[in-house]
N, C-alpha and C. Protein backbone atom coordinates (compact mmCIF):
# COMPACT_ATOMS: atom_id res chain seq x y z
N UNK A 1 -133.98 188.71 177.36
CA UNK A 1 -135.13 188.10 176.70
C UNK A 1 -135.62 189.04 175.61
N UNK A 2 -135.78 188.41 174.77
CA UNK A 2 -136.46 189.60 173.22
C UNK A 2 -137.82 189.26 173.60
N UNK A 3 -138.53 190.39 173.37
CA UNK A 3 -139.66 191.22 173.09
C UNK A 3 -140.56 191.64 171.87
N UNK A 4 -141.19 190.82 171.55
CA UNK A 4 -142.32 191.65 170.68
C UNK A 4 -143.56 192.21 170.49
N UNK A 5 -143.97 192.82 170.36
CA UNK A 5 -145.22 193.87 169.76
C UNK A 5 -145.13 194.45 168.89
N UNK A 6 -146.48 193.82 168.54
CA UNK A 6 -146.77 194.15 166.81
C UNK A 6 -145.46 194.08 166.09
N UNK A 7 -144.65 194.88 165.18
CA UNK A 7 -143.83 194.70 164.52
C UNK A 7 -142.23 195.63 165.28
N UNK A 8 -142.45 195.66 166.78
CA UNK A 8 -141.67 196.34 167.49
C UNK A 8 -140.87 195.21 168.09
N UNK A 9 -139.50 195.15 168.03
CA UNK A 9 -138.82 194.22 169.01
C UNK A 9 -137.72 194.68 169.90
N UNK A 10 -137.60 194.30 171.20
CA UNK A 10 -136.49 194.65 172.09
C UNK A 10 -136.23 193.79 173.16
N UNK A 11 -134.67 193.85 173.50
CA UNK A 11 -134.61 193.18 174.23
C UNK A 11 -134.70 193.67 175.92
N UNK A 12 -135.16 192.90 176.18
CA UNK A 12 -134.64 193.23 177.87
C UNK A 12 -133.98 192.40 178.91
N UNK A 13 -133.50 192.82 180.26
CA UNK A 13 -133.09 191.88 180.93
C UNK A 13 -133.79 190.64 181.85
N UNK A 14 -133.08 189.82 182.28
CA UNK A 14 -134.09 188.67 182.61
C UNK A 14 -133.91 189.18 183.88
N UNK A 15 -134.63 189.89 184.48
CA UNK A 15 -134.23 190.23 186.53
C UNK A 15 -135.78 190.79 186.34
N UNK A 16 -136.29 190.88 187.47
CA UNK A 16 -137.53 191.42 187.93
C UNK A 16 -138.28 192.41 187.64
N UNK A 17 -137.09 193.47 187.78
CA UNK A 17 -137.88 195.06 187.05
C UNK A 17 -138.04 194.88 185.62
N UNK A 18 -137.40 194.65 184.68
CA UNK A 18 -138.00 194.20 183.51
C UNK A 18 -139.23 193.87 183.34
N UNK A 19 -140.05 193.10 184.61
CA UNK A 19 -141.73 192.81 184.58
C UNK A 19 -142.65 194.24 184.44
N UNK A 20 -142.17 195.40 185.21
CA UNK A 20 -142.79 196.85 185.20
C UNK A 20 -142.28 197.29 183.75
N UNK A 21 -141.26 197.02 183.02
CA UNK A 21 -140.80 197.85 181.94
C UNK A 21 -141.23 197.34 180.63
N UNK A 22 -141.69 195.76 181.08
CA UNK A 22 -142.32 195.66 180.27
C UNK A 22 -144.03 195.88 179.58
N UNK A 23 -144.35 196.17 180.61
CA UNK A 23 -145.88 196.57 180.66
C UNK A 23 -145.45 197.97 180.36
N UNK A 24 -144.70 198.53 180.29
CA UNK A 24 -144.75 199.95 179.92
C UNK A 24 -144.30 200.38 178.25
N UNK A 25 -143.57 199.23 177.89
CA UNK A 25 -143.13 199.27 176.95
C UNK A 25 -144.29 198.80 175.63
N UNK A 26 -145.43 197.60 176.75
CA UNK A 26 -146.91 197.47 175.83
C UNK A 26 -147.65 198.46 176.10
N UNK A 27 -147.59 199.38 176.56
CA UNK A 27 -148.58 200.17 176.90
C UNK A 27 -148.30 201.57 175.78
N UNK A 28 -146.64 201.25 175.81
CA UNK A 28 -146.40 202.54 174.78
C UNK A 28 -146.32 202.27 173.75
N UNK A 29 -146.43 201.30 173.31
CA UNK A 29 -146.43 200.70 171.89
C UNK A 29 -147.65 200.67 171.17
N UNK A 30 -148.32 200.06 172.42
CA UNK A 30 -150.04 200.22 171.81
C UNK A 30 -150.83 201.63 171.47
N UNK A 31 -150.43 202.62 172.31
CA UNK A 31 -151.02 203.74 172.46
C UNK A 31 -151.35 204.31 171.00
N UNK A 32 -152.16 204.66 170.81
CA UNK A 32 -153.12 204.97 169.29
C UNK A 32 -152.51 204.17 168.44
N UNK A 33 -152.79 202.83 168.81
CA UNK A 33 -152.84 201.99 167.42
C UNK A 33 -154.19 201.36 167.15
N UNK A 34 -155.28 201.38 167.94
CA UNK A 34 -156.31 200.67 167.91
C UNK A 34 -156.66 199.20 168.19
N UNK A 35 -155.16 198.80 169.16
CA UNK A 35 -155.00 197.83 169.57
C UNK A 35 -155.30 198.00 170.66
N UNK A 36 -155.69 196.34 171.45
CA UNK A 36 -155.46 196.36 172.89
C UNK A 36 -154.87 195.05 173.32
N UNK A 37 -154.55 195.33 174.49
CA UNK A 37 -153.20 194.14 174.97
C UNK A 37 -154.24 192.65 175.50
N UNK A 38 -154.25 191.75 175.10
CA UNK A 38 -154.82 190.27 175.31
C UNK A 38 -154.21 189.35 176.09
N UNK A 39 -152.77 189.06 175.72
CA UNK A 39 -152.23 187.84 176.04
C UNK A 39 -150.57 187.85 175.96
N UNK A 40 -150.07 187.35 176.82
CA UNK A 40 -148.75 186.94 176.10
C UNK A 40 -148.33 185.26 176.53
N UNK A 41 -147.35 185.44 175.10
CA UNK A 41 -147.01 183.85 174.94
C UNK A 41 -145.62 184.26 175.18
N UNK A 42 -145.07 183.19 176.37
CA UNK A 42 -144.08 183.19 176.79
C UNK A 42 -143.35 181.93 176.62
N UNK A 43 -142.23 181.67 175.46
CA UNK A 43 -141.81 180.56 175.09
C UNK A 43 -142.38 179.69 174.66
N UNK A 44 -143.20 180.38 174.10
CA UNK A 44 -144.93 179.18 173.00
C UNK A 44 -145.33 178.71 174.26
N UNK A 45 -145.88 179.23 175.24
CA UNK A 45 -147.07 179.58 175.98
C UNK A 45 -147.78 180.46 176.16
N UNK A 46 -149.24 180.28 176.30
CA UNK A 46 -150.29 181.46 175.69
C UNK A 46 -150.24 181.34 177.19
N UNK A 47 -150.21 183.05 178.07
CA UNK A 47 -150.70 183.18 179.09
C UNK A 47 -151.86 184.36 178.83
N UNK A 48 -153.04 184.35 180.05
CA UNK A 48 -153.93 184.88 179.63
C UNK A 48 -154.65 185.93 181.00
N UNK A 49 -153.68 185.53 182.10
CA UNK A 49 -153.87 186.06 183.28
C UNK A 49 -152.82 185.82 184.47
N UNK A 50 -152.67 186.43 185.52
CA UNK A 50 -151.76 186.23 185.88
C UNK A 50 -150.22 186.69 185.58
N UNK A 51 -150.24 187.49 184.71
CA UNK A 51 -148.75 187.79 184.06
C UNK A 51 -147.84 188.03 184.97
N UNK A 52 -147.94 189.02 185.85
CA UNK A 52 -146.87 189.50 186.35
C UNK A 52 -146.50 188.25 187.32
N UNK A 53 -147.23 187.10 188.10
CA UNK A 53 -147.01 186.57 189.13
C UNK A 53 -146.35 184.79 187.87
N UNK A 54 -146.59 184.85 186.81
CA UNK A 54 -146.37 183.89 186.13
C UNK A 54 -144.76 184.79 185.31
N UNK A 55 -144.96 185.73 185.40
CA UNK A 55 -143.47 186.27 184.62
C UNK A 55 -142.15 185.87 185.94
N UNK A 56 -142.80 186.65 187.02
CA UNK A 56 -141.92 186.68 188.32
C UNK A 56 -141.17 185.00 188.96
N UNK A 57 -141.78 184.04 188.53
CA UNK A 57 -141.77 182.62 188.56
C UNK A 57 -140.74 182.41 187.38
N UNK A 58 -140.75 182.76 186.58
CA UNK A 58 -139.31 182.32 185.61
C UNK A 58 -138.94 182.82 185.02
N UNK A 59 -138.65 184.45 185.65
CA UNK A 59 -137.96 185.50 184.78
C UNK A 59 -136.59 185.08 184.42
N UNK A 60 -135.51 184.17 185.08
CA UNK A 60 -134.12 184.19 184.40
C UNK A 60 -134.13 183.21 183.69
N UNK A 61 -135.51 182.44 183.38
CA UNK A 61 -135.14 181.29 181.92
C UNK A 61 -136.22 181.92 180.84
N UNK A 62 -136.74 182.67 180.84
CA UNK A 62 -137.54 183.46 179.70
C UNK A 62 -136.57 183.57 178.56
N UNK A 63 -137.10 183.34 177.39
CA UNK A 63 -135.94 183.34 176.44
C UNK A 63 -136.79 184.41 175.52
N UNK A 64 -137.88 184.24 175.04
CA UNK A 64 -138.89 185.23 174.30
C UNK A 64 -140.41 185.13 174.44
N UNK A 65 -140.67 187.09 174.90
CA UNK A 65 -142.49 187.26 175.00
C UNK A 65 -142.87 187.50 173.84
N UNK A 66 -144.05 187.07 173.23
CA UNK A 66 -144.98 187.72 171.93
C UNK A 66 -146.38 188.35 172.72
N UNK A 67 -146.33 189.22 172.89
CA UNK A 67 -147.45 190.10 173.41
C UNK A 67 -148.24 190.07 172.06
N UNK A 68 -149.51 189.77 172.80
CA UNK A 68 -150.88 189.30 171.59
C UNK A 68 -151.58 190.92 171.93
N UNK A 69 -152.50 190.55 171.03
CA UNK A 69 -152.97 192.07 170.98
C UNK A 69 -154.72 191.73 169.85
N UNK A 70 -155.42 192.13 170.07
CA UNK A 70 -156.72 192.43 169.55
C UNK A 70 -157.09 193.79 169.27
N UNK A 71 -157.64 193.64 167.98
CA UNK A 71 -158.23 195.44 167.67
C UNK A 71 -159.38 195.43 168.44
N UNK A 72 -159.52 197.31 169.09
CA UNK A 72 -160.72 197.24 169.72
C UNK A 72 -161.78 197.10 169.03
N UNK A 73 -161.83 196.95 167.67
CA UNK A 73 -163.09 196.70 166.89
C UNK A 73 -163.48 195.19 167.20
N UNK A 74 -162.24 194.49 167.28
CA UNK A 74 -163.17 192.64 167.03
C UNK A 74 -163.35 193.10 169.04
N UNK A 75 -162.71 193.48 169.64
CA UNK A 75 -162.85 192.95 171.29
C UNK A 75 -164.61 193.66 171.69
N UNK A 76 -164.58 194.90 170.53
CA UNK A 76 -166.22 195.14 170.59
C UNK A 76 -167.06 194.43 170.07
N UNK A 77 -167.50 193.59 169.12
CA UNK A 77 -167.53 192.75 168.45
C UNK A 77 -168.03 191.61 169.34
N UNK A 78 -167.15 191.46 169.99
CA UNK A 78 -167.17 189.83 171.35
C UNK A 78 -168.03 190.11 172.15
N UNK A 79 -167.13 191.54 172.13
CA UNK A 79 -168.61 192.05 173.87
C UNK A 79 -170.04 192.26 173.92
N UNK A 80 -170.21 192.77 172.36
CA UNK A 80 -171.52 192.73 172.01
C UNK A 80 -172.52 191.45 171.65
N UNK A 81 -171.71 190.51 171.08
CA UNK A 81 -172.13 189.33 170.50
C UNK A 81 -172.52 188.71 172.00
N UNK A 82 -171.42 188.72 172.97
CA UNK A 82 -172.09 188.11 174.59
C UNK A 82 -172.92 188.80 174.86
N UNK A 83 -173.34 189.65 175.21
CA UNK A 83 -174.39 190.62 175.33
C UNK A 83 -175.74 190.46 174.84
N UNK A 84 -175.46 190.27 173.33
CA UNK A 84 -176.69 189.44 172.72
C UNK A 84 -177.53 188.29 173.13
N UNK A 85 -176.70 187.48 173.29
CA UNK A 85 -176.52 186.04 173.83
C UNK A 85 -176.74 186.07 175.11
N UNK A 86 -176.13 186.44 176.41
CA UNK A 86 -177.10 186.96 177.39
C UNK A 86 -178.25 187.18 177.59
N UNK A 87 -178.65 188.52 177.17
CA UNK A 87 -179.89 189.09 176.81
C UNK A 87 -180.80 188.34 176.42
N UNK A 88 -180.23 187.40 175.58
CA UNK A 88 -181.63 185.92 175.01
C UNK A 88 -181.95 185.34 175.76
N UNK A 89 -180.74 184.51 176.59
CA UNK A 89 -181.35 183.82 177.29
C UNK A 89 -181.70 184.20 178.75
N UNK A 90 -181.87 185.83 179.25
CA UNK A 90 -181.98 186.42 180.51
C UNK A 90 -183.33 186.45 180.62
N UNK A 91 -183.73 187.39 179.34
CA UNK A 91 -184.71 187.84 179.62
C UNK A 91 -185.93 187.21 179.93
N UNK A 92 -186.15 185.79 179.19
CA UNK A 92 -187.14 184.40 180.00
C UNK A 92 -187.18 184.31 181.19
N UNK A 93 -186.10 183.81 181.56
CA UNK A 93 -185.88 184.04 182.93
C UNK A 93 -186.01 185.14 184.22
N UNK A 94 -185.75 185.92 183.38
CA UNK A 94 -186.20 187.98 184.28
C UNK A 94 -188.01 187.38 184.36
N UNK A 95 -188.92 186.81 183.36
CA UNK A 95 -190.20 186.82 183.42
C UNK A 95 -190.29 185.54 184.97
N UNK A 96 -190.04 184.38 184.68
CA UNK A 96 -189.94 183.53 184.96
C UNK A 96 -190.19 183.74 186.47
N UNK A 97 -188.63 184.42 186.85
CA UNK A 97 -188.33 185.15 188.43
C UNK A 97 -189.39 186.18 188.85
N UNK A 98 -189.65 186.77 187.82
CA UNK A 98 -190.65 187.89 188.73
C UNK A 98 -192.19 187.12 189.42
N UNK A 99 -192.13 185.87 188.34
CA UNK A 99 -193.48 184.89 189.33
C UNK A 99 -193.42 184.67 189.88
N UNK A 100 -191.99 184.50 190.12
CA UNK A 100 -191.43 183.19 191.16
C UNK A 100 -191.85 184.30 192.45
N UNK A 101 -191.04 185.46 192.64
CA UNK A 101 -190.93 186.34 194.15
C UNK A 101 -192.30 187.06 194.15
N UNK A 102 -193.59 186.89 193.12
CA UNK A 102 -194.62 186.83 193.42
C UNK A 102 -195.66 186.01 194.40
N UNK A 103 -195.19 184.95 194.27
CA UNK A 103 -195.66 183.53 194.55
C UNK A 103 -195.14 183.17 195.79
N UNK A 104 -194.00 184.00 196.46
CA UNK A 104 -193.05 183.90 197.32
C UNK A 104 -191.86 183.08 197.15
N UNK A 105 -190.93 183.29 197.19
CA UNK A 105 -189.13 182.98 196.68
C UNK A 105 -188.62 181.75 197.42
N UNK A 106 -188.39 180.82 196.35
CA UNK A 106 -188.24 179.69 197.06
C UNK A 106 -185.93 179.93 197.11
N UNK A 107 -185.57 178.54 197.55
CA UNK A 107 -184.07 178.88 197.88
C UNK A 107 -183.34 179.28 196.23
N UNK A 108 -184.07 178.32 194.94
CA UNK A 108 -183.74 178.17 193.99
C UNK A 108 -183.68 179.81 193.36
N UNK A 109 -185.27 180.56 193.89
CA UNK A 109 -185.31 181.84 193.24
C UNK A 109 -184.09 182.70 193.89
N UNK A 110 -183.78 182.52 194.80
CA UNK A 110 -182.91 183.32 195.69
C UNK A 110 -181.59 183.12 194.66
N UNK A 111 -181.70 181.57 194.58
CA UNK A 111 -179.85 181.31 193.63
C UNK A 111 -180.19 182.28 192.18
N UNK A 112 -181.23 182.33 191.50
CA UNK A 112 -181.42 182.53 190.44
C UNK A 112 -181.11 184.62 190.36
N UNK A 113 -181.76 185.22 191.14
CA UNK A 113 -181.84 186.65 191.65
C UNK A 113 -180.08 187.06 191.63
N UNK A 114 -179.56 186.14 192.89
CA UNK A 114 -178.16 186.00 192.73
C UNK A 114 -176.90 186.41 191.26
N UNK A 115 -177.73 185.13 190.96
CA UNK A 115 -176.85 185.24 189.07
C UNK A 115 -177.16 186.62 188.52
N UNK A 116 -178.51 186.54 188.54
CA UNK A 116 -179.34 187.88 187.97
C UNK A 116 -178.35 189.32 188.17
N UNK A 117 -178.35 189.41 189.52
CA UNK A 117 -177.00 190.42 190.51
C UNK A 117 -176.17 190.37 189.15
N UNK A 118 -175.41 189.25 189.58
CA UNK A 118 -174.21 189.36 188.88
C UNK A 118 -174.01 189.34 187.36
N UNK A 119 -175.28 189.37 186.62
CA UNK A 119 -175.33 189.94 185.59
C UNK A 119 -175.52 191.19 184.71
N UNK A 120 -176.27 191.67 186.16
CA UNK A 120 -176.92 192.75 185.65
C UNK A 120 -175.65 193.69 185.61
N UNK A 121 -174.66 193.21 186.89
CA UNK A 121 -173.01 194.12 187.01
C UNK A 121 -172.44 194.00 186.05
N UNK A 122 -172.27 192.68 185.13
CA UNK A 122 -171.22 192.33 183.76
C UNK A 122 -171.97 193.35 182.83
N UNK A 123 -173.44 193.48 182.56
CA UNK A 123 -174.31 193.85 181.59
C UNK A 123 -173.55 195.90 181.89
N UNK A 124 -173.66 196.08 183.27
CA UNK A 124 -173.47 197.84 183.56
C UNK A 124 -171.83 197.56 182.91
N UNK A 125 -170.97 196.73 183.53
CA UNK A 125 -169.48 196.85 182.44
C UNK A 125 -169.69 197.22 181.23
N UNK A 126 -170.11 196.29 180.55
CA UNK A 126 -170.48 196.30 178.94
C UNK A 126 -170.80 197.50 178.34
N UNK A 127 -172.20 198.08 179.14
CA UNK A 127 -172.83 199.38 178.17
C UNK A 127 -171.70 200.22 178.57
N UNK A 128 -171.50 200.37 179.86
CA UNK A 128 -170.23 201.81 179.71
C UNK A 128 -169.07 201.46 179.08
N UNK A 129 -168.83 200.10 178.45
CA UNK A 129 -167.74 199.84 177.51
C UNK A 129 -168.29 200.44 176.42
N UNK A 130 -169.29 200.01 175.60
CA UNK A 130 -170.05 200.86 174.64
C UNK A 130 -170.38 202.02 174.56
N UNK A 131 -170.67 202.34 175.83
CA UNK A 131 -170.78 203.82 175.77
C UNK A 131 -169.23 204.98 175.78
N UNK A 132 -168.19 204.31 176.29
CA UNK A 132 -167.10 204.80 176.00
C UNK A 132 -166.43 205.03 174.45
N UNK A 133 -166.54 203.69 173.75
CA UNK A 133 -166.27 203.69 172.45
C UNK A 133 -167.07 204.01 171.91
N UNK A 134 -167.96 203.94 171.70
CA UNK A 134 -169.33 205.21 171.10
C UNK A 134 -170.17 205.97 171.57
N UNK A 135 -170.30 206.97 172.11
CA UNK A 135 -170.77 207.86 172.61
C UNK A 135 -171.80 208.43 171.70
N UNK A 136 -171.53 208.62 170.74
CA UNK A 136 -172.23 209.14 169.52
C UNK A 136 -173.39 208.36 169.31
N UNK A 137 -173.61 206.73 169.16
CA UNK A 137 -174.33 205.92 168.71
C UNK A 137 -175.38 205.43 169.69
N UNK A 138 -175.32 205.97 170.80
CA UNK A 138 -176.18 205.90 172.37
C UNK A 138 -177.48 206.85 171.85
N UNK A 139 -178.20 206.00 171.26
CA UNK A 139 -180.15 206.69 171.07
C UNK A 139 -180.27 207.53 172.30
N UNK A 140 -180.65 206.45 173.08
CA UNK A 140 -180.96 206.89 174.93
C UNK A 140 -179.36 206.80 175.85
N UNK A 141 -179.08 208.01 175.75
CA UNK A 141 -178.00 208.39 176.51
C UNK A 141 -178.20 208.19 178.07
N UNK A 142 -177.09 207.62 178.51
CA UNK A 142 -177.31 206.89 180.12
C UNK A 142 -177.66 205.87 180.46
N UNK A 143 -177.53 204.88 179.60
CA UNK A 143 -177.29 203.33 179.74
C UNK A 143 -177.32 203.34 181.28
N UNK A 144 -176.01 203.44 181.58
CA UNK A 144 -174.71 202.85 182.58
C UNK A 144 -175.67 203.77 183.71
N UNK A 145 -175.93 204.81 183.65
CA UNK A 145 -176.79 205.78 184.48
C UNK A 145 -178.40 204.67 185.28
N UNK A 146 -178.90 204.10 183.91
CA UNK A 146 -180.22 203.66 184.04
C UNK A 146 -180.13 202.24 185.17
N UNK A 147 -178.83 201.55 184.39
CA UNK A 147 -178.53 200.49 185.04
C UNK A 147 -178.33 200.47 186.87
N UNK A 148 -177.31 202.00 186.74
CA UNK A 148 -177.26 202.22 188.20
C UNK A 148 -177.96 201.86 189.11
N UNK A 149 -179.05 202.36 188.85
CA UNK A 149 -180.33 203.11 189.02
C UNK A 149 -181.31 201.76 189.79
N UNK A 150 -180.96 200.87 188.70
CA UNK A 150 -181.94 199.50 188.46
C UNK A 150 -181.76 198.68 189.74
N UNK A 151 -180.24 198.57 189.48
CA UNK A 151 -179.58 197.90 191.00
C UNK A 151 -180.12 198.34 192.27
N UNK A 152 -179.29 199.71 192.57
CA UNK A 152 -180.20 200.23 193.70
C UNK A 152 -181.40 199.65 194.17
N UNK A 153 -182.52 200.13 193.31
CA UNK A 153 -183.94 199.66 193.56
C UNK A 153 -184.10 198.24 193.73
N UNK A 154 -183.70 197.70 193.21
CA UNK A 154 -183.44 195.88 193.50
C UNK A 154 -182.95 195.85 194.92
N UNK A 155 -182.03 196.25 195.30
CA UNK A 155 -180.82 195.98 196.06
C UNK A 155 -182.21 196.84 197.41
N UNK A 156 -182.47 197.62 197.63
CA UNK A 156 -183.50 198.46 198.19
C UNK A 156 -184.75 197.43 198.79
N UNK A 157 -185.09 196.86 197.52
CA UNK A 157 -186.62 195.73 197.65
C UNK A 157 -185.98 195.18 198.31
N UNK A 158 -184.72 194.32 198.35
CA UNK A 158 -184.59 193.35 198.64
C UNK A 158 -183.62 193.61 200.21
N UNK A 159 -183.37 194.90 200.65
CA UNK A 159 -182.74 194.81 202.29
C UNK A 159 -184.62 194.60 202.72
N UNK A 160 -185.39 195.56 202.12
CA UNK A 160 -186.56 195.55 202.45
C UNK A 160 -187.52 194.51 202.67
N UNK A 161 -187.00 193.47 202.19
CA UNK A 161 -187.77 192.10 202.00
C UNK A 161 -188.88 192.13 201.28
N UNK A 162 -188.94 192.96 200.60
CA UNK A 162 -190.32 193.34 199.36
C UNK A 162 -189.94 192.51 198.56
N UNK A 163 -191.20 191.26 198.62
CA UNK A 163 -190.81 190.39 197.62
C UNK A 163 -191.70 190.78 196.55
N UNK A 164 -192.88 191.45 196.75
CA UNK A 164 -193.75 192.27 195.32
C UNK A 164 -193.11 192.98 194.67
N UNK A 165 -192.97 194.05 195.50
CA UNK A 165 -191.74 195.08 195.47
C UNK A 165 -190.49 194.59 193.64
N UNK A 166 -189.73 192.97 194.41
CA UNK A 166 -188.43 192.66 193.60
C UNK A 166 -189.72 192.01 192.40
N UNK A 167 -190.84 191.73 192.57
CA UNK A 167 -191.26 191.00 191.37
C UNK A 167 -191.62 191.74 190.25
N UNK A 168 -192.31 193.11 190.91
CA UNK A 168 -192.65 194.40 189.70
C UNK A 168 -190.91 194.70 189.29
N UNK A 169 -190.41 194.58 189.95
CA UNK A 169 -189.35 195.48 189.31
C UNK A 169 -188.28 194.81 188.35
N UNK A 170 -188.66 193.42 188.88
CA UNK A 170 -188.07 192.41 187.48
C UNK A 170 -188.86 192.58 186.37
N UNK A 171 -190.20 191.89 186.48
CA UNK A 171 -190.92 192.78 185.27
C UNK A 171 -190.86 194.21 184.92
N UNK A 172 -191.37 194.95 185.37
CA UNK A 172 -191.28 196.40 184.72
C UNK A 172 -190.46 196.85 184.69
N UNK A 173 -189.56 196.56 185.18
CA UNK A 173 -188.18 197.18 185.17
C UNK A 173 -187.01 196.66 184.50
N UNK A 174 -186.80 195.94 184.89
CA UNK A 174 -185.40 194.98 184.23
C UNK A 174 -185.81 194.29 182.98
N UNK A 175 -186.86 193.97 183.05
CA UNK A 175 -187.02 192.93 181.32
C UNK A 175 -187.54 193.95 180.54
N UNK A 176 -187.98 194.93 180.82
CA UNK A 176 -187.98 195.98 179.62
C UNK A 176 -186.84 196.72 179.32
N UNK A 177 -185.85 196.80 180.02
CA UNK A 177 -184.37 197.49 180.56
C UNK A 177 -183.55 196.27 179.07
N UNK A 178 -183.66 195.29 179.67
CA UNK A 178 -183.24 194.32 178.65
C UNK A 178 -183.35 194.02 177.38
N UNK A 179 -185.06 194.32 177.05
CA UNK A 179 -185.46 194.54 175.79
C UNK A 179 -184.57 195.78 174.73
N UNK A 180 -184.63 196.70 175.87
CA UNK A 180 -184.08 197.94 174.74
C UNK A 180 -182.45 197.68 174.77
N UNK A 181 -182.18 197.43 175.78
CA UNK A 181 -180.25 197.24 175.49
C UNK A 181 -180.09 195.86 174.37
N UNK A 182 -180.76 195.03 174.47
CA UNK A 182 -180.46 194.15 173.33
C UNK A 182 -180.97 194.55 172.18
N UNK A 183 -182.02 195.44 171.53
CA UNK A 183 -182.35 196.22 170.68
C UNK A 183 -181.13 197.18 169.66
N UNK A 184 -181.41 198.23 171.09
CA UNK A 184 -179.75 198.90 170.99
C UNK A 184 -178.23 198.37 170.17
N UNK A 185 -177.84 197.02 171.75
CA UNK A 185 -176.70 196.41 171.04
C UNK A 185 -177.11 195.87 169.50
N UNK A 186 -178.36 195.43 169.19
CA UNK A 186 -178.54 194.58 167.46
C UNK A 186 -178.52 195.68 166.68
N UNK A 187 -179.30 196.88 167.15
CA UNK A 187 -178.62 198.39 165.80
C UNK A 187 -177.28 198.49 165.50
N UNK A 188 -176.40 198.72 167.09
CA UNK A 188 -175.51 199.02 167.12
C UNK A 188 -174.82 198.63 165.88
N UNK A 189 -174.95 197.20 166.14
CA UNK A 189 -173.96 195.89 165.42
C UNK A 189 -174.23 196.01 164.19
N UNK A 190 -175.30 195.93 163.58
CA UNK A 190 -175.83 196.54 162.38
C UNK A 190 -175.53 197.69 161.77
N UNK A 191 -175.55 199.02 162.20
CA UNK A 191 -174.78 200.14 161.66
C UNK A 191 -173.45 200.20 161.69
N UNK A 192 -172.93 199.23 162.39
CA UNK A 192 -171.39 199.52 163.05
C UNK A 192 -170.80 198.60 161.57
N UNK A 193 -171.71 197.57 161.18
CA UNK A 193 -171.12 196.41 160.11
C UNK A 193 -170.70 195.25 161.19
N UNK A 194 -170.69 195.39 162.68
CA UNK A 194 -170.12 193.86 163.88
C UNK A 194 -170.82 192.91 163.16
N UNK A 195 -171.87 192.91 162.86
CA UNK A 195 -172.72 191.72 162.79
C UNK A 195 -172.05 190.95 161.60
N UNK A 196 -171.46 191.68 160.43
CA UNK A 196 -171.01 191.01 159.11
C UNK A 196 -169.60 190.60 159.25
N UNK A 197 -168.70 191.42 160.12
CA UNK A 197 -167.32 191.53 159.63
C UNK A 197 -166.93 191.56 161.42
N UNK A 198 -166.47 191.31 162.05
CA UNK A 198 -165.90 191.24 163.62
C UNK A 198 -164.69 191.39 163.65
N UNK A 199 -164.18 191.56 162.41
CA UNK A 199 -162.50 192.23 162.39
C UNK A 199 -162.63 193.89 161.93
């Protein structure tokens, strides 16, 4: 089966280990190009997950991979732009919830807290993605630190059953937490040029 990346081509064999040699062969190809690995299209199919268990399924009729690839500038770009977009529509809601577990938490606030969880985890991905690729451009150093931090205390109120407790700390805590990381990410994007150009 022929092989491409970027403007690199090779062939390999159609048998199994070829699936490990080929991830090694994107991995060495990419290495300081400012690329990163996305997708591959396997016989003009875009796969987007799953590779190795979708390669292993019809490795001896594979005829040709095009390994896709994104610069880490646009994949920062995306991450920030969700982030933004998040952040808009969270932070209403961060107010919203902290009445709610004031007032006492009905099943809905519980689903809502939930999401919240699992945002606040995508949101700690993100900044230490940002904070990896720019280190330099971090005002308040320790994002990913602060975020830690945030959880815990949530996670704390809430073995505790402190429902005051989770309501101050959505307010004072998390929606001001939110304010400045979406602040942050809109400088960022702004000095960086993301906001004009995403390539």
């Amino acid at each position: 089966m022929r092989v491409k990346i970027l403007e690199h081509e090779l062939e390999l064999a159609n048998q199994l280990s070829a699936i490990e040699q080929l991830f090694m062969a994107i991995e060495e190809k990419l290495k300081d190009t400012g690329y990163a690995f996305t997708s591959l299209t396997v016989d003009g199919e875009k796969i987007e997950t799953d590779y190795v268990l979708y390669l292993s399924q019809r490795i001896g009729e594979i005829k040709e991979i095009e390994v896709g690839v994104e610069s880490f500038r646009t994949i920062l770009a995306e991450i920030m732009a969700s982030a933004e977009d998040y952040l808009g529509r969270a932070r209403p809601e961060v107010e919203k919830l902290s009445a709610e577990f004031y007032q006492g938490p009905t099943e809905e606030s519980w689903h809502k807290f939930t999401q919240l969880l699992e945002g606040l985890q995508w949101l700690l991905e993100v900044v230490t993605t940002l904070e990896s690729y720019h280190p330099e451009k971090q005002n308040t150093p320790g994002w990913s630190g602060e975020f830690d931090e945030k959880i815990k205390q949530l996670q704390e109120a809430l073995q505790n059953s402190d429902h005051v407790l989770l309501g101050d700390l959505l307010q004072y805590e998390i929606s001001p937490l939110f304010s400045a990381i979406d602040k942050e990410i809109k400088e960022l994007m702004k000095t960086e040029g993301y906001a004009n150009d995403p390539n």
